[in-house]
PDB file of N, CA and C in Angstrom:
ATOM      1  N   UNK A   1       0.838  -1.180   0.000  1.00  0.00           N
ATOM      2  CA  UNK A   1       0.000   0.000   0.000  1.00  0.00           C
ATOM      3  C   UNK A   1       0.887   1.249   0.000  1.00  0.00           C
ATOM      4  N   UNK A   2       0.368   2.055  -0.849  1.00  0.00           N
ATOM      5  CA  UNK A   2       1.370   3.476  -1.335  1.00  0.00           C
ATOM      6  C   UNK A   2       1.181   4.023   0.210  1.00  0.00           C
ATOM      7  N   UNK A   3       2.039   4.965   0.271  1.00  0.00           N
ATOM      8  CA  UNK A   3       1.519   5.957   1.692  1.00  0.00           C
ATOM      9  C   UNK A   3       1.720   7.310   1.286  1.00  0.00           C
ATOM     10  N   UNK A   4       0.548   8.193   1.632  1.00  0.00           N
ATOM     11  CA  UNK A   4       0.694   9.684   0.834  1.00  0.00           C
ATOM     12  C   UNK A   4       1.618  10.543   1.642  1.00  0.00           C
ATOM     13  N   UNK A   5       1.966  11.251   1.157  1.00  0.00           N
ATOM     14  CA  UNK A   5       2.791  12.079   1.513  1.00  0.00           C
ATOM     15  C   UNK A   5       2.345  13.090   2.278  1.00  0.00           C
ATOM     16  N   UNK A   6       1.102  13.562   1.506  1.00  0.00           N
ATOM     17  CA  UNK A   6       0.500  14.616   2.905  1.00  0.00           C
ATOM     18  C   UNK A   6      -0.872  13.637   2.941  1.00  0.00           C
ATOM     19  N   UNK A   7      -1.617  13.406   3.913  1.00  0.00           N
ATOM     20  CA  UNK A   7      -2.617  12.894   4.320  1.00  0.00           C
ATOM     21  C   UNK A   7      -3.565  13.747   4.218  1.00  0.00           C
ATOM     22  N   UNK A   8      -4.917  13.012   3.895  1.00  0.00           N
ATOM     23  CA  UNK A   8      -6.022  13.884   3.494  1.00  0.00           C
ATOM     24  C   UNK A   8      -6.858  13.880   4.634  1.00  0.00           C
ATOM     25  N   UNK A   9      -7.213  15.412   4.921  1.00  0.00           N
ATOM     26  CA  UNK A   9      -7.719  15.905   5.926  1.00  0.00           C
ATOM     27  C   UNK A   9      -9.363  15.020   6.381  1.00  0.00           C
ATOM     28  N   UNK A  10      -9.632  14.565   7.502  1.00  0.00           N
ATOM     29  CA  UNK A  10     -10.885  13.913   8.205  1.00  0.00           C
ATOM     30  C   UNK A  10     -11.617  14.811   8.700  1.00  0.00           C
ATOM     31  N   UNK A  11     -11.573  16.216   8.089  1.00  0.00           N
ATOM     32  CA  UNK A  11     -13.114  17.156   7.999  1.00  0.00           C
ATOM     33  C   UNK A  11     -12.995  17.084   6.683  1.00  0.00           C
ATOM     34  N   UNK A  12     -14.606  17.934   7.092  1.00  0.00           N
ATOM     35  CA  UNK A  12     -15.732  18.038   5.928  1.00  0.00           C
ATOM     36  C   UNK A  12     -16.690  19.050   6.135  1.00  0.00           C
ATOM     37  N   UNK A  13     -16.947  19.417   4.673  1.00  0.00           N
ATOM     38  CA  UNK A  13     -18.488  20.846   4.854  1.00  0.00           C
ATOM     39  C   UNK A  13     -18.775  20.183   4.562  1.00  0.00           C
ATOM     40  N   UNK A  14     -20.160  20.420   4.940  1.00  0.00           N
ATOM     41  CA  UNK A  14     -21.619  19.929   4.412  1.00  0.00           C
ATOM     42  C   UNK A  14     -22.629  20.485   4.332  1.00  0.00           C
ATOM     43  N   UNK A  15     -22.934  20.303   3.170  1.00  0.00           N
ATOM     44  CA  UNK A  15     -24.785  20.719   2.611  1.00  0.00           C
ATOM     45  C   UNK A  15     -25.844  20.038   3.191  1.00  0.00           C
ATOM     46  N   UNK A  16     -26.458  20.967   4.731  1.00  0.00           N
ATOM     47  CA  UNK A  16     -27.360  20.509   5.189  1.00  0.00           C
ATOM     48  C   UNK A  16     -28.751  21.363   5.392  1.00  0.00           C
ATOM     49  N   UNK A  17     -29.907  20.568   5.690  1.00  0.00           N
ATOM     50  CA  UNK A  17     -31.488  21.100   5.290  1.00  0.00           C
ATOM     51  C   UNK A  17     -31.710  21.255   7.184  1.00  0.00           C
ATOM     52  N   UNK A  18     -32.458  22.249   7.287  1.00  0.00           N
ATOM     53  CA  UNK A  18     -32.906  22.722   8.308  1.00  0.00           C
ATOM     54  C   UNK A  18     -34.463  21.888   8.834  1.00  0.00           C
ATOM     55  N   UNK A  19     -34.479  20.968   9.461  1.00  0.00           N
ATOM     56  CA  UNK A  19     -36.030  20.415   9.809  1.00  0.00           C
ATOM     57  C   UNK A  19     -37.095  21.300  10.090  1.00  0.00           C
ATOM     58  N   UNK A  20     -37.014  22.528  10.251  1.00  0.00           N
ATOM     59  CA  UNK A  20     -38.077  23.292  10.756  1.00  0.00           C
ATOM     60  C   UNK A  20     -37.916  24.252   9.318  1.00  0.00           C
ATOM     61  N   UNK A  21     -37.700  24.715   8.672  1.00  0.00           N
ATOM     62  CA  UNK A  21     -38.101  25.849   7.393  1.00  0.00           C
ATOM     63  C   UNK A  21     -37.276  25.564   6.158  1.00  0.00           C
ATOM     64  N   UNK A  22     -36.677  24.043   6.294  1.00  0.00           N
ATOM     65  CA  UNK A  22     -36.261  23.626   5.145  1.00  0.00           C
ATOM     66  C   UNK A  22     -35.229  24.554   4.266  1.00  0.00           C
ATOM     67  N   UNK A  23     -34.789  25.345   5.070  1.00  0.00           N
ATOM     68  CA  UNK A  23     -33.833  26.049   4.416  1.00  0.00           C
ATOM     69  C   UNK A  23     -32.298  25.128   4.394  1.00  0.00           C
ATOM     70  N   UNK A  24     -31.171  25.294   3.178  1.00  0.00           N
ATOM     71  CA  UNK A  24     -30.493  24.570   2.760  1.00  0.00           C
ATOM     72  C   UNK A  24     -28.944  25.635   3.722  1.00  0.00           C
ATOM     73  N   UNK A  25     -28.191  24.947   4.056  1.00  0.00           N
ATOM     74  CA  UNK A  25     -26.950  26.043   4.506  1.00  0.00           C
ATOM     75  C   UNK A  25     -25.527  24.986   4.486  1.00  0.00           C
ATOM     76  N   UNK A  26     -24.418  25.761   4.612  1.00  0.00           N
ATOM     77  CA  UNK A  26     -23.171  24.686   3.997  1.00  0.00           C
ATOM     78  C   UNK A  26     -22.495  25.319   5.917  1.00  0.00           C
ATOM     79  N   UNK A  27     -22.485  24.073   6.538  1.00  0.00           N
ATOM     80  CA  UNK A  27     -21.513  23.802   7.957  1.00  0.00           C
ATOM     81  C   UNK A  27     -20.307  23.073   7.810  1.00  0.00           C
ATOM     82  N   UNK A  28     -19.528  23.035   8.450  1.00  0.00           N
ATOM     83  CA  UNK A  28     -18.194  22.601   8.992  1.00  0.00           C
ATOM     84  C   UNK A  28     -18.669  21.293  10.263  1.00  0.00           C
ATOM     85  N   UNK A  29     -18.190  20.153   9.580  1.00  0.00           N
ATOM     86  CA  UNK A  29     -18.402  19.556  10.338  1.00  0.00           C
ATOM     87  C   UNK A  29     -17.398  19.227  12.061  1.00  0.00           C
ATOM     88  N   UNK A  30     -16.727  20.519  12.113  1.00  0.00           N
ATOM     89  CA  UNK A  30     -16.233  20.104  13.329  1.00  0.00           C
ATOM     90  C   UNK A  30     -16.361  21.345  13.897  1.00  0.00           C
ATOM     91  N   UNK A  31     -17.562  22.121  13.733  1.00  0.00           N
ATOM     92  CA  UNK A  31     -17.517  23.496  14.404  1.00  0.00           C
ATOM     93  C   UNK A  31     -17.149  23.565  15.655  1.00  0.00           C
ATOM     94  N   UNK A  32     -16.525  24.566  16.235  1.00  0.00           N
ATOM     95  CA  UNK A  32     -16.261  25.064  17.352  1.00  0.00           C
ATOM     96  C   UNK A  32     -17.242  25.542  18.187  1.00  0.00           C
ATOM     97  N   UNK A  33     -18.241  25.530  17.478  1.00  0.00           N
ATOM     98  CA  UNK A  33     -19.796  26.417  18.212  1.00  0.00           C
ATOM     99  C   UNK A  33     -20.676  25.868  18.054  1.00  0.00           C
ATOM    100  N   UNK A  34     -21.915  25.559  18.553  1.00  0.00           N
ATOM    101  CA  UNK A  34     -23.190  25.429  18.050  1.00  0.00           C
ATOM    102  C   UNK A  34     -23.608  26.086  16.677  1.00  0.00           C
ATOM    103  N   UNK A  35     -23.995  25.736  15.526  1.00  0.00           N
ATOM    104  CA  UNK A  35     -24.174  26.574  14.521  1.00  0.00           C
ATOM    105  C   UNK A  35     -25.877  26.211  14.324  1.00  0.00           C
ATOM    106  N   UNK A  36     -26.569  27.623  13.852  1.00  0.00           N
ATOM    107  CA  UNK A  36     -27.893  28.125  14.226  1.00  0.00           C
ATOM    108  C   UNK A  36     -28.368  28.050  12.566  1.00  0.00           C
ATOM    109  N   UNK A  37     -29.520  27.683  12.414  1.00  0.00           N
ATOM    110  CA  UNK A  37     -30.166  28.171  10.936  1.00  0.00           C
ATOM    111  C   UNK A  37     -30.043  29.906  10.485  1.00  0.00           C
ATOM    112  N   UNK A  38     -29.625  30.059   9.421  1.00  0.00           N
ATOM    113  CA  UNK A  38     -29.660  31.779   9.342  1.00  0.00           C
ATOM    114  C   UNK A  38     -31.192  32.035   9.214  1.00  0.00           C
ATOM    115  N   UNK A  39     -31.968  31.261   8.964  1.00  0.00           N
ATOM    116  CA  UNK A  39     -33.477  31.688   8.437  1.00  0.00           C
ATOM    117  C   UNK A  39     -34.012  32.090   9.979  1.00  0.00           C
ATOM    118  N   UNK A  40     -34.125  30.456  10.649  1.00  0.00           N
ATOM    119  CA  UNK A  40     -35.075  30.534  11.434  1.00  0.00           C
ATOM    120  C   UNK A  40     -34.503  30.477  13.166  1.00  0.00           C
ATOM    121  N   UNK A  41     -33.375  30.090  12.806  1.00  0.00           N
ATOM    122  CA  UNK A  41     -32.670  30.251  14.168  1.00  0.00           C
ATOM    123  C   UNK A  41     -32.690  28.666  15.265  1.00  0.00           C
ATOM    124  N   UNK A  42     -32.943  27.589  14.198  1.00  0.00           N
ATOM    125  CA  UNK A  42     -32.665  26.159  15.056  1.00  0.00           C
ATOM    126  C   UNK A  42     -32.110  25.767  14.864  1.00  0.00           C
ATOM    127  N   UNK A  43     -31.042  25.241  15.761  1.00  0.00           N
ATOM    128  CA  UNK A  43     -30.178  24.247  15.679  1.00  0.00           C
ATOM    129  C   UNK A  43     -29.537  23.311  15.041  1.00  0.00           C
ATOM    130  N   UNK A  44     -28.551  23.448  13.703  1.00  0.00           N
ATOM    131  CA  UNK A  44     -28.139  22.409  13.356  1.00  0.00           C
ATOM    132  C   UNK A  44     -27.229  21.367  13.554  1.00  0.00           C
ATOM    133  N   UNK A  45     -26.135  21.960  14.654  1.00  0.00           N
ATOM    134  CA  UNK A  45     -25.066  21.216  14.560  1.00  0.00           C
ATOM    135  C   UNK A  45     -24.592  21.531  16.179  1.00  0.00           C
ATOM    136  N   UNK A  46     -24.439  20.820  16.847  1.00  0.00           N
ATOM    137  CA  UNK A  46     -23.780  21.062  18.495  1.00  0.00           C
ATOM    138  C   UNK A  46     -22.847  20.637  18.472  1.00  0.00           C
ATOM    139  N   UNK A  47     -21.971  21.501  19.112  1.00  0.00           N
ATOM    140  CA  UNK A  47     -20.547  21.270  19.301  1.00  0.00           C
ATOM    141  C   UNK A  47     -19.510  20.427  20.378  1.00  0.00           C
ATOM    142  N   UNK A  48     -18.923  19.891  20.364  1.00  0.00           N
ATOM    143  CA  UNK A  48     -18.400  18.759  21.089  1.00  0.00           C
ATOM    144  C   UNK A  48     -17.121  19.076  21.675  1.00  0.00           C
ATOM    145  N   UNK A  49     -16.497  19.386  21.167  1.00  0.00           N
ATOM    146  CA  UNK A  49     -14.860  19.417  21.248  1.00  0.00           C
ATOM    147  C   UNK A  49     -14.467  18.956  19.875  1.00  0.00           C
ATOM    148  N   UNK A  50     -15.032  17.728  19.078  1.00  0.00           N
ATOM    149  CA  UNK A  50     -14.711  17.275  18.201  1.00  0.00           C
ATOM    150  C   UNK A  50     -15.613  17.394  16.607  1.00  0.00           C
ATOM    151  N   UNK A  51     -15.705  16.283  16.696  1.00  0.00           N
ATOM    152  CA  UNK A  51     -16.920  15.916  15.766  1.00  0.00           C
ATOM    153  C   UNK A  51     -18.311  16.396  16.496  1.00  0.00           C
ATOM    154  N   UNK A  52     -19.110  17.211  15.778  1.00  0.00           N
ATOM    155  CA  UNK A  52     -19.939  18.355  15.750  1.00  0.00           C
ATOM    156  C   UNK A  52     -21.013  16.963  15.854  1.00  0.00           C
ATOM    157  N   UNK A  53     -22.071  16.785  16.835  1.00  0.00           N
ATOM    158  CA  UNK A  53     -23.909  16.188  16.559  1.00  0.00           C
ATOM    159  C   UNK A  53     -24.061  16.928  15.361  1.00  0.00           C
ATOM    160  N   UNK A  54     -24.346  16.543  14.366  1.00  0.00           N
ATOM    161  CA  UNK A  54     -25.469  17.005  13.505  1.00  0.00           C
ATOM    162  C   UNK A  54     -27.215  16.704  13.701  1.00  0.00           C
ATOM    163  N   UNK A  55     -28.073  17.571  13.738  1.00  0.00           N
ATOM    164  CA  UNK A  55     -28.819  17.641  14.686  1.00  0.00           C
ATOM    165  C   UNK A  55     -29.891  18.067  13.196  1.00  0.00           C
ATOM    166  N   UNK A  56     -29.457  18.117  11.923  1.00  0.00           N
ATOM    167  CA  UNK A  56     -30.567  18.372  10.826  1.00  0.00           C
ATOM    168  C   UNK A  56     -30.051  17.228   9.781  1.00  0.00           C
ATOM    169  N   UNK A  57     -30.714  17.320   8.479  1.00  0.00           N
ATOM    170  CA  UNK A  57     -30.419  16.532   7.643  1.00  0.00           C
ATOM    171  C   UNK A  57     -29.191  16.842   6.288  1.00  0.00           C
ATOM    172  N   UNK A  58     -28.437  15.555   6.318  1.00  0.00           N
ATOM    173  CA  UNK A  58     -27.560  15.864   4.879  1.00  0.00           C
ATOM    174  C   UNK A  58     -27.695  15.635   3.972  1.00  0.00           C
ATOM    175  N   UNK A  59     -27.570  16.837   2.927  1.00  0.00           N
ATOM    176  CA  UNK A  59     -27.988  16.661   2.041  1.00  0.00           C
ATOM    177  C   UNK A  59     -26.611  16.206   1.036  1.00  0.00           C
ATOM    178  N   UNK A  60     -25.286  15.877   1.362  1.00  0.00           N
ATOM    179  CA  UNK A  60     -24.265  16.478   0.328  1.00  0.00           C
ATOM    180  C   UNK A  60     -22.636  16.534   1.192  1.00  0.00           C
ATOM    181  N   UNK A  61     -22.245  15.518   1.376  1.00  0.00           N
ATOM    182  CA  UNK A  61     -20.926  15.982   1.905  1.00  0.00           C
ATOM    183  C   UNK A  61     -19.911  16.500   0.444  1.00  0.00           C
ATOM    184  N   UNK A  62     -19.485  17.712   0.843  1.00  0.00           N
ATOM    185  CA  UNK A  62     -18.696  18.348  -0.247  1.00  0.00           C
ATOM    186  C   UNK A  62     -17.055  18.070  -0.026  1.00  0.00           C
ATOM    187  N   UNK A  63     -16.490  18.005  -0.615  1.00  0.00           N
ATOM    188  CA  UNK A  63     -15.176  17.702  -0.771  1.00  0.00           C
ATOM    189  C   UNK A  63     -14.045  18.799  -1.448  1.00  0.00           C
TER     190      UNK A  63
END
């Protein structure tokens, strides 16, 4: 097995849908913060230390 030279990073954005007003928004999956819907103001993503709860739906991990 080859071994890379620089290793590819274990985050990710993501294209996720808001359960309450269906609005679409692009998060960081290892936020540092709680991150809020811009529309309606609920909760998508709680913050851990690490790997972020995602707390709405994905639509799209982007790369």
């Amino acid at each position: 097995m080859k071994k890379e030279i620089v290793p590819k990073p274990k985050s990710r954005f993501l294209r996720v849908q808001c359960l309450k007003c269906k609005n679409e928004q692009i998060i960081f999956n290892k936020a540092p913060q709680d991150v809020t819907c811009l529309v309606c103001g609920n909760i998508l993503a709680k913050k851990t230390g690490g790997m972020s709860i995602i707390k709405s739906k994905i639509i799209r991990v982007l790369t």
